[in-house]
Each structure stands twice: as structure tokens, then as C-alpha cells.
Protein backbone atom coordinates (compact mmCIF):
# COMPACT_ATOMS: atom_id res chain seq x y z
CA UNK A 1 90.56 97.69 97.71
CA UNK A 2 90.99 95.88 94.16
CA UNK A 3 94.91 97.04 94.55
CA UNK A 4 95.33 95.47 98.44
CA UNK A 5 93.67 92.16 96.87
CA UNK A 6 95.66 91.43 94.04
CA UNK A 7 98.77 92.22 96.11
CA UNK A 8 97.47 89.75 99.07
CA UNK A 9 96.96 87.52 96.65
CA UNK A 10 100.40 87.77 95.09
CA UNK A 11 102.00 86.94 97.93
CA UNK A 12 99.80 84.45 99.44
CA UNK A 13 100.85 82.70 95.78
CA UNK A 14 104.32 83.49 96.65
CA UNK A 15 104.41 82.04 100.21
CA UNK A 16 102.96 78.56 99.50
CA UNK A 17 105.68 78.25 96.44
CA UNK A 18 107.86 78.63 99.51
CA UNK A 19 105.94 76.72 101.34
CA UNK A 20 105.54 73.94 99.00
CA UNK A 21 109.59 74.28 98.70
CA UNK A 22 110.60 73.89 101.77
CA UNK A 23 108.30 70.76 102.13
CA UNK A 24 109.69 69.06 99.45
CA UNK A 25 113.07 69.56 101.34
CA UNK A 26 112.23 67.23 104.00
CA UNK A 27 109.79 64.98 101.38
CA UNK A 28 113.02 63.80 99.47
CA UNK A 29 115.41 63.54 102.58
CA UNK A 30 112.81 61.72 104.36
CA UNK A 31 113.44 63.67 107.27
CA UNK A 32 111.64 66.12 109.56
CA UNK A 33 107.98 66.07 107.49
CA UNK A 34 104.86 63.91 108.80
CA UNK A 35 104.53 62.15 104.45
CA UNK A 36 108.16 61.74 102.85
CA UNK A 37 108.83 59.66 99.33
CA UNK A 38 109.35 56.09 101.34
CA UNK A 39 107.09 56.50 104.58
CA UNK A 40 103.70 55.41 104.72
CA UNK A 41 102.27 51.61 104.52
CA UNK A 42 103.57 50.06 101.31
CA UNK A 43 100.81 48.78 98.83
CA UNK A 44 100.56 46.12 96.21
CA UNK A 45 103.43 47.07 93.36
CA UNK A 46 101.39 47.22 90.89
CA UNK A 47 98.55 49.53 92.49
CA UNK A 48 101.23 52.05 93.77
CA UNK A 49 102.90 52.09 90.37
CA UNK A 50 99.57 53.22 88.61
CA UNK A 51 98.72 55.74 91.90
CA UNK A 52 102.56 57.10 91.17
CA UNK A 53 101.82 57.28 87.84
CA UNK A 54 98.61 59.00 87.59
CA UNK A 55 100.02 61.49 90.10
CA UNK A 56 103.11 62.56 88.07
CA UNK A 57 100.88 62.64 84.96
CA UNK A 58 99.09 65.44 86.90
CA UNK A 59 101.90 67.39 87.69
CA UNK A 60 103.34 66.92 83.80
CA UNK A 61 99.69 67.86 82.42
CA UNK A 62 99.17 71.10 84.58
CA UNK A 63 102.71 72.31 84.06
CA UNK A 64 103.10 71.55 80.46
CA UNK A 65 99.06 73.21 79.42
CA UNK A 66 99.35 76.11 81.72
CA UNK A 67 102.45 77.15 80.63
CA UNK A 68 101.10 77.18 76.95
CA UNK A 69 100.19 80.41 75.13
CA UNK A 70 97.06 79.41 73.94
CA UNK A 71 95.94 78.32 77.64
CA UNK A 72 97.14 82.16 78.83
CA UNK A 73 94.86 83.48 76.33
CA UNK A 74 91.87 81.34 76.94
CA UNK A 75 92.42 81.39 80.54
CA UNK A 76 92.78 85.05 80.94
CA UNK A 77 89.10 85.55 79.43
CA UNK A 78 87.63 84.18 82.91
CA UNK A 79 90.41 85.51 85.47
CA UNK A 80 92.05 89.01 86.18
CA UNK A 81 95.26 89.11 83.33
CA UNK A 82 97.53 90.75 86.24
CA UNK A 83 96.44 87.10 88.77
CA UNK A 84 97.51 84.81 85.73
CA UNK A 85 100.99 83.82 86.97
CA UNK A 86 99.99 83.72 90.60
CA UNK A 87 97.03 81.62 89.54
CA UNK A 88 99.46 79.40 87.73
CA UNK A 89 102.03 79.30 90.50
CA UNK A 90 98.95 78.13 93.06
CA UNK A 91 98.06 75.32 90.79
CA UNK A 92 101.52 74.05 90.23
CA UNK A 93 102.15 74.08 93.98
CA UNK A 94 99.16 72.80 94.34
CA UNK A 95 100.04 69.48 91.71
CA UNK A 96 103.10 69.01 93.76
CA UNK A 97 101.30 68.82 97.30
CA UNK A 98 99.00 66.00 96.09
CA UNK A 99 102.17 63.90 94.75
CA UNK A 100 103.49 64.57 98.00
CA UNK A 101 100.80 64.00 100.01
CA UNK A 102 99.58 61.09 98.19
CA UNK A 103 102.71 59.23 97.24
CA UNK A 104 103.04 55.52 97.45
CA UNK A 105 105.93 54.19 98.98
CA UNK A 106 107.85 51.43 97.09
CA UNK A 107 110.67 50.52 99.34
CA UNK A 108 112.79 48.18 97.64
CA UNK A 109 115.89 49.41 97.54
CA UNK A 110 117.87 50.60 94.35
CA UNK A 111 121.19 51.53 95.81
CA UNK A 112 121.39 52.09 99.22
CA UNK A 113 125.40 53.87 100.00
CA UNK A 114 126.76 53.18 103.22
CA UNK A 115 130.16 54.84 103.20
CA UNK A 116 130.59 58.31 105.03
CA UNK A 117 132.29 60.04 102.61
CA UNK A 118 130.05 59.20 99.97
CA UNK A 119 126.84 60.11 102.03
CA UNK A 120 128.55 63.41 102.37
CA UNK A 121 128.96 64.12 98.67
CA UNK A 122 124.98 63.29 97.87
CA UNK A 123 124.16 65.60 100.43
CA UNK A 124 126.68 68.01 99.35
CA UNK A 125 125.22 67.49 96.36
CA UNK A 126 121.45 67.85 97.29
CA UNK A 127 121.83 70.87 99.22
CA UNK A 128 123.67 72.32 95.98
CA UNK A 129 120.49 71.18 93.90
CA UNK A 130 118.40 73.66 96.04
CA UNK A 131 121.07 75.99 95.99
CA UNK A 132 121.16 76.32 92.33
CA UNK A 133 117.49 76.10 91.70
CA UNK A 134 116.76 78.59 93.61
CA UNK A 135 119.75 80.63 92.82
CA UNK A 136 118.42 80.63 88.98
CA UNK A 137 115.10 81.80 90.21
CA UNK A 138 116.16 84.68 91.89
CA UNK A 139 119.09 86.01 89.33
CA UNK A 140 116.46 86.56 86.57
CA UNK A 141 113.71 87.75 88.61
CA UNK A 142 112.01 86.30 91.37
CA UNK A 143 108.86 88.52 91.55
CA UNK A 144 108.56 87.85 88.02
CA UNK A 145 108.64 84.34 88.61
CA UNK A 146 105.46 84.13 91.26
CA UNK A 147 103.69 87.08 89.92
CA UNK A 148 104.35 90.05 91.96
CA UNK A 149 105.63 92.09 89.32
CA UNK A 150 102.89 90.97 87.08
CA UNK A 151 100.63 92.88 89.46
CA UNK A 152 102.89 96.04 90.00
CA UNK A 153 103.27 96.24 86.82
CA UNK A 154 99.14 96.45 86.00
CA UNK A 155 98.91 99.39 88.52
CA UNK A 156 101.46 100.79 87.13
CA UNK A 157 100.87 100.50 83.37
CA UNK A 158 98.19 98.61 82.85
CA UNK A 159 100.46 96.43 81.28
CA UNK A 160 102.77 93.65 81.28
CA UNK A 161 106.60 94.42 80.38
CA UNK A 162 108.37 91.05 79.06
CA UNK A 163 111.63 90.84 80.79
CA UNK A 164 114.54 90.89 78.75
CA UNK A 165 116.63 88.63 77.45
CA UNK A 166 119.54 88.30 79.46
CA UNK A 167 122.21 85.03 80.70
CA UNK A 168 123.74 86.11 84.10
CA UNK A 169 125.43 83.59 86.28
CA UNK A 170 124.93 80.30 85.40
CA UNK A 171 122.72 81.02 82.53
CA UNK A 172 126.22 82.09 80.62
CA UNK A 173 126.93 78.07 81.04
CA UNK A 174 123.96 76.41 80.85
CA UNK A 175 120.56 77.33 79.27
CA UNK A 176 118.25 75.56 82.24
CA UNK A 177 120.12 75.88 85.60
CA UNK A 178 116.87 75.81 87.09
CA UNK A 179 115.43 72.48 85.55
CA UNK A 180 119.69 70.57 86.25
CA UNK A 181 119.17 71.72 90.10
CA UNK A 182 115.94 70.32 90.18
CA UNK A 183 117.32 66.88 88.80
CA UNK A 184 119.98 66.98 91.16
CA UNK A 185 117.70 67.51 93.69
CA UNK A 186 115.68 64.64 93.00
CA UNK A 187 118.33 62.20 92.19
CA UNK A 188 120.92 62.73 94.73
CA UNK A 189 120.23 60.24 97.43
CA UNK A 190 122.34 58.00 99.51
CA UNK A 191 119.72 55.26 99.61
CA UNK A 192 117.44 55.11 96.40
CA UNK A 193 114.27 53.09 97.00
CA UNK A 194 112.27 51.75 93.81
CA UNK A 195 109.38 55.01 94.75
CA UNK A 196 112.14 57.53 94.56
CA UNK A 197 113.55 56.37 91.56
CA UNK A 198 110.45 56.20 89.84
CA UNK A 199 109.81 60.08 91.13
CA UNK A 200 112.99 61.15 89.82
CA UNK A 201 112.73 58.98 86.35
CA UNK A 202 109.61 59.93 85.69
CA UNK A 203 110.47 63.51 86.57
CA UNK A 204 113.32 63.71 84.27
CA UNK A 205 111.56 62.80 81.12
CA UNK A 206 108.77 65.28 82.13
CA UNK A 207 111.82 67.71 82.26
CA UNK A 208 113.76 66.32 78.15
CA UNK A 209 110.01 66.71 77.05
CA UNK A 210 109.00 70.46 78.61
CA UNK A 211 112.19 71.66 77.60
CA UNK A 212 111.60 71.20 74.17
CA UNK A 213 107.82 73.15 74.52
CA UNK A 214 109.72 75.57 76.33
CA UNK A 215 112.70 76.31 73.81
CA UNK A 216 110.41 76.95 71.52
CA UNK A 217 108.41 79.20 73.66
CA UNK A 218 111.74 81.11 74.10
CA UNK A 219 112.21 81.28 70.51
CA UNK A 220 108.87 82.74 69.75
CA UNK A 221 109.56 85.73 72.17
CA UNK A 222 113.20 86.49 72.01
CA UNK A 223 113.58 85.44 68.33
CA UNK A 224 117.15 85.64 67.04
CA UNK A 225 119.07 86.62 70.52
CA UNK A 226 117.85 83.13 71.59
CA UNK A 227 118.63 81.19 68.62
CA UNK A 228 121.55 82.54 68.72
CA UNK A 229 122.38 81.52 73.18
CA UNK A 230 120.95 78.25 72.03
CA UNK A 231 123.74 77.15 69.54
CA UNK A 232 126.49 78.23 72.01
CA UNK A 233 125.22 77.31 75.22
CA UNK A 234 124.52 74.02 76.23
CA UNK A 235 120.99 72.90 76.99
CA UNK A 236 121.78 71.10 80.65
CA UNK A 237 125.52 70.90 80.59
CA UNK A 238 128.01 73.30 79.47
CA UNK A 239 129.77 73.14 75.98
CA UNK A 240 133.33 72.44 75.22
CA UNK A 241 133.59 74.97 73.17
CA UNK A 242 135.33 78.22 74.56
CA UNK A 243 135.36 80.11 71.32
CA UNK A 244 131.64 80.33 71.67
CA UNK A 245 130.17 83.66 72.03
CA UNK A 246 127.95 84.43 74.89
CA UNK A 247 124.91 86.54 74.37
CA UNK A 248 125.48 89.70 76.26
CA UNK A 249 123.36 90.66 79.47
């Protein structure tokens, strides 16, 4: 019974990440969802800037202390160690449902593109964003990433195997594939509205700032072969520099 729970739980956890995905599809294209980024009754400015505010300050907080190893290890005294990253993938959905849900539009418009072609390369571009981010999810490991194999591997083992260090597909290029198709995702728009831009600005230093927590997570548990990808791969963009030597898979 203990086995068919964890495992229900594991994918419940996985299916609203999906969920919450698919969502935030529509939420950004303001299209097809009931709350997107500009619909809703617009506010005073300077009440929806502090709602926006507090709200991505939620999101930043629960990502960045969550993620820490000295939160895992606290954490893990009150719940089941095998239900930590499904736990953790719950809350973060969770953060990004009440932005969503709870955004206030700011309509004034930032840029708003009008020719054809150029509407068709930032939604070239979007759909490439999703494409990549959840490409990068998948070509490490995808049950890794919302918990599944956490919880194989405890009725298996009774232990959790790191995975290895590895940099297939873009990860050869680029260190964070993930975090550059979530930017793109957020920033390419047609018709940027002062609430979107704020989203994606205040999502991008989130992104500059957990990226450095992160790196040095990375450090800690793959030691040299990291140090190593990280002075000839590029953090968000490739390097120019094609006598650099990979890091095998």
C-alpha cells in the first residue's frame, strides 16, 4: 500500500507540472485560458506593481530555499526522503499558479509589432522556447526531474543514485538550455504590455541570481568534471571558442 502511494503521488506531482505547463502556454499568449498576463480589470499602477511584485518574490523565495541543501536536509526530517522532489515539484507548480492566477494586468503597451513576418518569428520563436525547455528536461532525465525515479529508486535500494554528470544535446553548447528556453519563452511576444515585461524582467534576474546558487550547487556534487564544462561552455550562450574541450557524456 505504502509502494501504490508514493507512486500515485509521483505522478499526481508529475501531471500538474504538466498541467501547470501547458497553462502557462496559453497565460503568456493570452490565448485560449480563462486568466492570461494582460486580461483581467486593470488596477491602480502602483497597487498592481507591489501585487506583481510580492507574487514573483514568492516564486524566487520557494525556488531558490527549496532547492538548497540545507532545506533538503531539514525538510526531509518531517516528510518521506523518496516524496522530497515531488513535494518540491508541487510547491513550485503551485508558486506559479498563484502568479498566474493572481496577476495584475498592466496594459500599457511596450512594443506592440504589427508586421506579419515579424509576428511569425516571435512565435517561431516562442514555440522554440517550449521546445527547448522541455527538450532539456527530458534529455537528462525527466523522471528524475519530477521525482519518479526518486521513488523507484527507494524500493529498489533504499537509496538515492545521483545521476551522472553528463552534456548531451544542447548541454555540449550551453550550460542552462533549460533556464535560455524559459527566457525565450517569456520574452518573445509580438505585443509587450508594461505586466509582461515586468514578468519577464523580473523573471530574468531571478534566473542571473539562481544560476549562480545553482553553479555552485553543481560544483559541490560533480567537483572537477564541472569546473572543468564550466570554463568551456558558456553559461547561456555558446562560446567562440572551438578549441574548447567538451566534457564527455
Amino acid at each position: 500500500m505504502k509502494k501504490v502511494t508514493y507512486y500515485l503521488f509521483g505522478f499526481i506531482a508529475c501531471c500538474y507540472f504538466w498541467m501547470t505547463f501547458t497553462y502557462a502556454v496559453g497565460f503568456f499568449l493570452n490565448m485560449w485560458v480563462p486568466k492570461s498576463i494582460d486580461s483581467g480589470q486593470e488596477g491602480p499602477l502602483v497597487i498592481s506593481l507591489t501585487i506583481n511584485s510580492l507574487l514573483l518574490s514568492v516564486f524566487g523565495i520557494q525556488h531558490s530555499v527549496m532547492a538548497r541543501k540545507w532545506f533538503k536536509e531539514l525538510w526531509t526530517k518531517l516528510i518521506p526522503e523518496p516524496l522530497e522532489r515531488s513535494i518540491y515539484v508541487i510547491f513550485a507548480s503551485a508558486s506559479i499558479w498563484i502568479i498566474m492566477l493572481n496577476w495584475q494586468p498592466i496594459t500599457g503597451v511596450v512594443w506592440n509589432i504589427k508586421n506579419i513576418y515579424l509576428n511569425l518569428i516571435c512565435y517561431t520563436l516562442y514555440i522554440m522556447g517550449g521546445i527547448m525547455t522541455v527538450h532539456a528536461i527530458f534529455v537528462l532525465n525527466h523522471f528524475d526531474y519530477v521525482g519518479l525515479r526518486q521513488i523507484y529508486l527507494h524500493f529498489k535500494t533504499n537509496e538515492y543514485i545521483p545521476l551522472e554528470f553528463k552534456t548531451p544535446s544542447l548541454y555540449k553548447y550551453i550550460r542552462h538550455p533549460m533556464v535560455v528556453g524559459v527566457l525565450i519563452f517569456f520574452w518573445a511576444t509580438p505585443r509587450m504590455t508594461v505586466g509582461h515585461l515586468l514578468f519577464a524582467a523580473g523573471m530574468t534576474i531571478y534566473s542571473i541570481i539562481g544560476l549562480k546558487f545553482e553553479e555552485r550547487d553543481l560544483i559541490c556534487q560533480f567537483g572537477e568534471k564541472y569546473k572543468t564544462y564550466k570554463q568551456n561552455v558558456g553559461v547561456i550562450l555558446p562560446q567562440l571558442n572551438y578549441s574548447r574541450k567538451i566534457p564527455v557524456d
